[in-house]
Each structure stands twice: as structure tokens, then as C-alpha cells.
Protein backbone atom coordinates (compact mmCIF):
# COMPACT_ATOMS: atom_id res chain seq x y z
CA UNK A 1 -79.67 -106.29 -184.67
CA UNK A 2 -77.40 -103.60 -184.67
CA UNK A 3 -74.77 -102.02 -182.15
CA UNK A 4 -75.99 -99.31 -180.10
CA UNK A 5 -71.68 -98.10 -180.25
CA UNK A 6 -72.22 -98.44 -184.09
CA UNK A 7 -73.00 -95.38 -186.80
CA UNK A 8 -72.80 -95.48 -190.25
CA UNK A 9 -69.28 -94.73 -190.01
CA UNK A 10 -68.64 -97.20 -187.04
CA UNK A 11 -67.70 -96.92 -183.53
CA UNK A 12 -66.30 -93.03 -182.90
CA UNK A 13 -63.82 -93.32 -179.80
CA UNK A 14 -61.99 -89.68 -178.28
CA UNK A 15 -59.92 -90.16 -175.15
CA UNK A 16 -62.22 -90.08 -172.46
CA UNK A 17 -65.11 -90.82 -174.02
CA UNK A 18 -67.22 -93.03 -176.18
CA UNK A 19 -69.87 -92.49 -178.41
CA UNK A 20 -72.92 -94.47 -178.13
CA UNK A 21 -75.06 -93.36 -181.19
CA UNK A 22 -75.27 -89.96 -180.37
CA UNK A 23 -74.60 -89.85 -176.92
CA UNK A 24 -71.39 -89.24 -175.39
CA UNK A 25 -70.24 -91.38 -172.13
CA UNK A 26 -68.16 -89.61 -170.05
CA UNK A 27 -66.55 -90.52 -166.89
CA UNK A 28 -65.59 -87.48 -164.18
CA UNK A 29 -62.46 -88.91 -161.84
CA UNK A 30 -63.73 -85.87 -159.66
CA UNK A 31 -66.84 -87.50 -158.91
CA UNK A 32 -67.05 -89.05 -155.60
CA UNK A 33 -68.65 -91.91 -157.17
CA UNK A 34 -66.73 -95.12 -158.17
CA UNK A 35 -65.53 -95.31 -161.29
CA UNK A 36 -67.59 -98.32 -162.24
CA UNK A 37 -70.61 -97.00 -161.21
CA UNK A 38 -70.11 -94.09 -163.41
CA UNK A 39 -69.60 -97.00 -166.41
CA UNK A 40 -72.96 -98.46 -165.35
CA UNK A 41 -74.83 -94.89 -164.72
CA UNK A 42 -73.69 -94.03 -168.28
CA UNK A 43 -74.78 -96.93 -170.15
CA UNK A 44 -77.77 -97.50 -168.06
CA UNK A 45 -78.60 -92.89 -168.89
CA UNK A 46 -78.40 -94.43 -172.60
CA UNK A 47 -80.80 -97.14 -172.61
CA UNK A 48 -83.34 -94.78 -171.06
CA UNK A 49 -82.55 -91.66 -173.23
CA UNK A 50 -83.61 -94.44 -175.86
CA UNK A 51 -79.76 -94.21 -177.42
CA UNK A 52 -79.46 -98.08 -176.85
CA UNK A 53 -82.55 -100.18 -177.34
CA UNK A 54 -83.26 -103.44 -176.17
CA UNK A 55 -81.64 -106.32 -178.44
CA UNK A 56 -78.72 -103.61 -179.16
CA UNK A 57 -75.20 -104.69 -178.70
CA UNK A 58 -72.53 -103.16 -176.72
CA UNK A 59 -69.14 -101.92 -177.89
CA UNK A 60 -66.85 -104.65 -176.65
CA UNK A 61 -65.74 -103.92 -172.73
CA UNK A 62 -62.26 -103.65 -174.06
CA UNK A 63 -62.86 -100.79 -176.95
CA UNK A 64 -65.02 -99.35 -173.97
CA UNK A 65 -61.85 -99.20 -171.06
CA UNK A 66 -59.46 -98.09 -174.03
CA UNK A 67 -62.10 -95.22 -174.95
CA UNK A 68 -62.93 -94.22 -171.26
CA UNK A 69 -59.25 -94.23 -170.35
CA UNK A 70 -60.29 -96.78 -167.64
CA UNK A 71 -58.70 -100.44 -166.87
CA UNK A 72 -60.94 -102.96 -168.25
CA UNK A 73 -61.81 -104.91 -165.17
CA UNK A 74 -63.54 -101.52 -164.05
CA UNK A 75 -65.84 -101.77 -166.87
CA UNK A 76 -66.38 -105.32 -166.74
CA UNK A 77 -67.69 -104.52 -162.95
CA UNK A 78 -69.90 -101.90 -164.22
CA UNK A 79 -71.48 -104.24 -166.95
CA UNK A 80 -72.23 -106.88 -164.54
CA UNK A 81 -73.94 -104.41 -162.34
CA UNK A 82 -75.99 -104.02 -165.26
CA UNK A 83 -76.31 -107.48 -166.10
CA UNK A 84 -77.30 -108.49 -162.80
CA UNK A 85 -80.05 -105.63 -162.20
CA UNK A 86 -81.63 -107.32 -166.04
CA UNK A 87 -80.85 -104.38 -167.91
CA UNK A 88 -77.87 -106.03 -169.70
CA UNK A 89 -77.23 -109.80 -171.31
CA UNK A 90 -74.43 -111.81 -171.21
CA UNK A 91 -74.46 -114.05 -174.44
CA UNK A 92 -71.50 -116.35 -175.33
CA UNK A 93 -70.58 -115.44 -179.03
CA UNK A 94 -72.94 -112.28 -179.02
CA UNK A 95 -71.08 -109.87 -176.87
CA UNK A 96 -73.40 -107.73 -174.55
CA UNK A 97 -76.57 -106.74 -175.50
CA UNK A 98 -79.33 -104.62 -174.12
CA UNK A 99 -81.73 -106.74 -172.61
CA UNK A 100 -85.80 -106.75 -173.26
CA UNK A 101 -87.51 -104.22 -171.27
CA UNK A 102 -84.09 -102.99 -170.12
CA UNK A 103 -85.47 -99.53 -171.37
CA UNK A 104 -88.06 -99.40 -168.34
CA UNK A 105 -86.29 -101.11 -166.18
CA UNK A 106 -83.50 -98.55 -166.51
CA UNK A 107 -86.04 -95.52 -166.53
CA UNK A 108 -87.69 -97.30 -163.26
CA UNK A 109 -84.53 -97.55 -161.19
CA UNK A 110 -83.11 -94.66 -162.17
CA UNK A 111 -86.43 -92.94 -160.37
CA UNK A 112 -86.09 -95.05 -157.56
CA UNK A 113 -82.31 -93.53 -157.01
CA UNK A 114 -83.41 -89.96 -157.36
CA UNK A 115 -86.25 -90.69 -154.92
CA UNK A 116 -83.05 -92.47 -152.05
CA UNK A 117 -81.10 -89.39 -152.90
CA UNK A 118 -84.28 -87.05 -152.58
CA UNK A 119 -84.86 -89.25 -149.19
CA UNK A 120 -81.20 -89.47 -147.96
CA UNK A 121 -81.11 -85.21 -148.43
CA UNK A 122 -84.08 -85.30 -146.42
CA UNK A 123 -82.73 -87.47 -143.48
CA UNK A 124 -84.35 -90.74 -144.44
CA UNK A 125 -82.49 -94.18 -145.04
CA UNK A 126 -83.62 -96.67 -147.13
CA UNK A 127 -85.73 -98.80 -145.14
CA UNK A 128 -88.04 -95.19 -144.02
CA UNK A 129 -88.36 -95.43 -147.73
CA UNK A 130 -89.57 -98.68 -148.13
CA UNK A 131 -91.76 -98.16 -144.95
CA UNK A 132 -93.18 -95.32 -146.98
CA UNK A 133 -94.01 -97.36 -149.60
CA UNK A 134 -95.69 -100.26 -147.98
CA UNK A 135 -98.42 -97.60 -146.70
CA UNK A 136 -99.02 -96.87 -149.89
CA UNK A 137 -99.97 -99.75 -151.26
């Protein structure tokens, strides 16, 4: 198993940011969005870009606040948002990892959010949506 925050070199933190393999999380205080859910959206972008696999560990949450610039209890939120939609695991000893199937999972929901935003644009709350979908099955 390795560290999806880990390169040959190790972790590579900038203020601001955080490298995750390749990919670089970024948080935008501009963004109407909350903070955390910009932690979660970030990590959960790099599971299905395929820059995290499943059975990958985490950076630690603290290395992660320090390198986003963001208190630590706001990325702690963000990774049990994760761990409570199953696309991150909680293991005593083992940090966080990425959990199995996390990678579809994560692809899956993020369609299903584009599709409320697509449907909120359009005029339509969630529950028109989920109408929508019982007539199609």
C-alpha cells in the first residue's frame, strides 16, 4: 500500500496547496462553498481522476490543514463527509485510506451533483429529481 500524498521524493506541500501524486488540491476562500466541502470535493476530484486509488492512504489531516492553510477541524469535517458517503476509511493505526470502490462511488456522486446543479439551474429541487427518476425505472 502506498500513500496517494506520497512520490518518490515524499509528500510536496506549497502554501495553499497539497500535492496528491500529481494533482494539486486547492482551496478558493472566494468560493461560496464551505471550506470543508471544498476539502472533500478535492479529495473526492482525486479518487475519480484515478490520482488516489482505493487502499491508498491519505496525508495525515494535520500535514493536510498546515498545507491548505486551513484549521484542522475543517479538514477533519471534510474527511468524515467522505468517510461517511464510503469513499474514505477510518482505520485506527492506518490513518485514512481510500476505501474499495471509492473510485466509482466518487465518479457516481459526483454525476449525481452535476445532474442537482443541472436541475436546480433549471428550476427543479431535489425531490422533482428523484420523481424523475422513479419513472424511469
Amino acid at each position: 500500500m502506498h500513500g496517494c500524498g506520497e512520490n518518490q521524493a515524499g509528500t510536496e506541500y506549497t502554501h495553499g496547496a497539497i500535492v496528491i501524486s500529481t494533482m494539486l488540491l486547492r482551496l478558493n476562500v472566494a468560493d461560496h462553498h464551505p471550506l470543508h466541502e471544498q476539502v472533500a470535493g478535492a479529495i473526492r476530484r482525486a479518487i475519480a481522476e484515478g490520482e488516489c486509488a482505493p487502499g491508498d492512504r491519505l496525508p495525515p489531516a494535520r500535514d493536510l490543514s498546515q498545507a491548505l492553510g486551513v484549521n484542522v477541524n475543517t479538514v477533519l469535517r471534510g474527511l468524515r463527509a467522505l468517510r461517511d458517503e464510503g469513499v474514505l476509511e477510518f482505520r485506527r493505526g492506518r490513518g485514512v485510506t481510500v476505501a474499495q470502490g471509492a473510485d466509482d462511488r466518487s465518479a457516481l456522486l459526483d454525476r449525481i451533483r452535476g445532474v442537482l446543479a443541472d436541475a436546480e439551474r433549471l428550476g427543479y429541487g431535489k425531490d422533482d429529481v428523484i420523481d424523475m427518476i422513479r419513472g424511469v425505472t
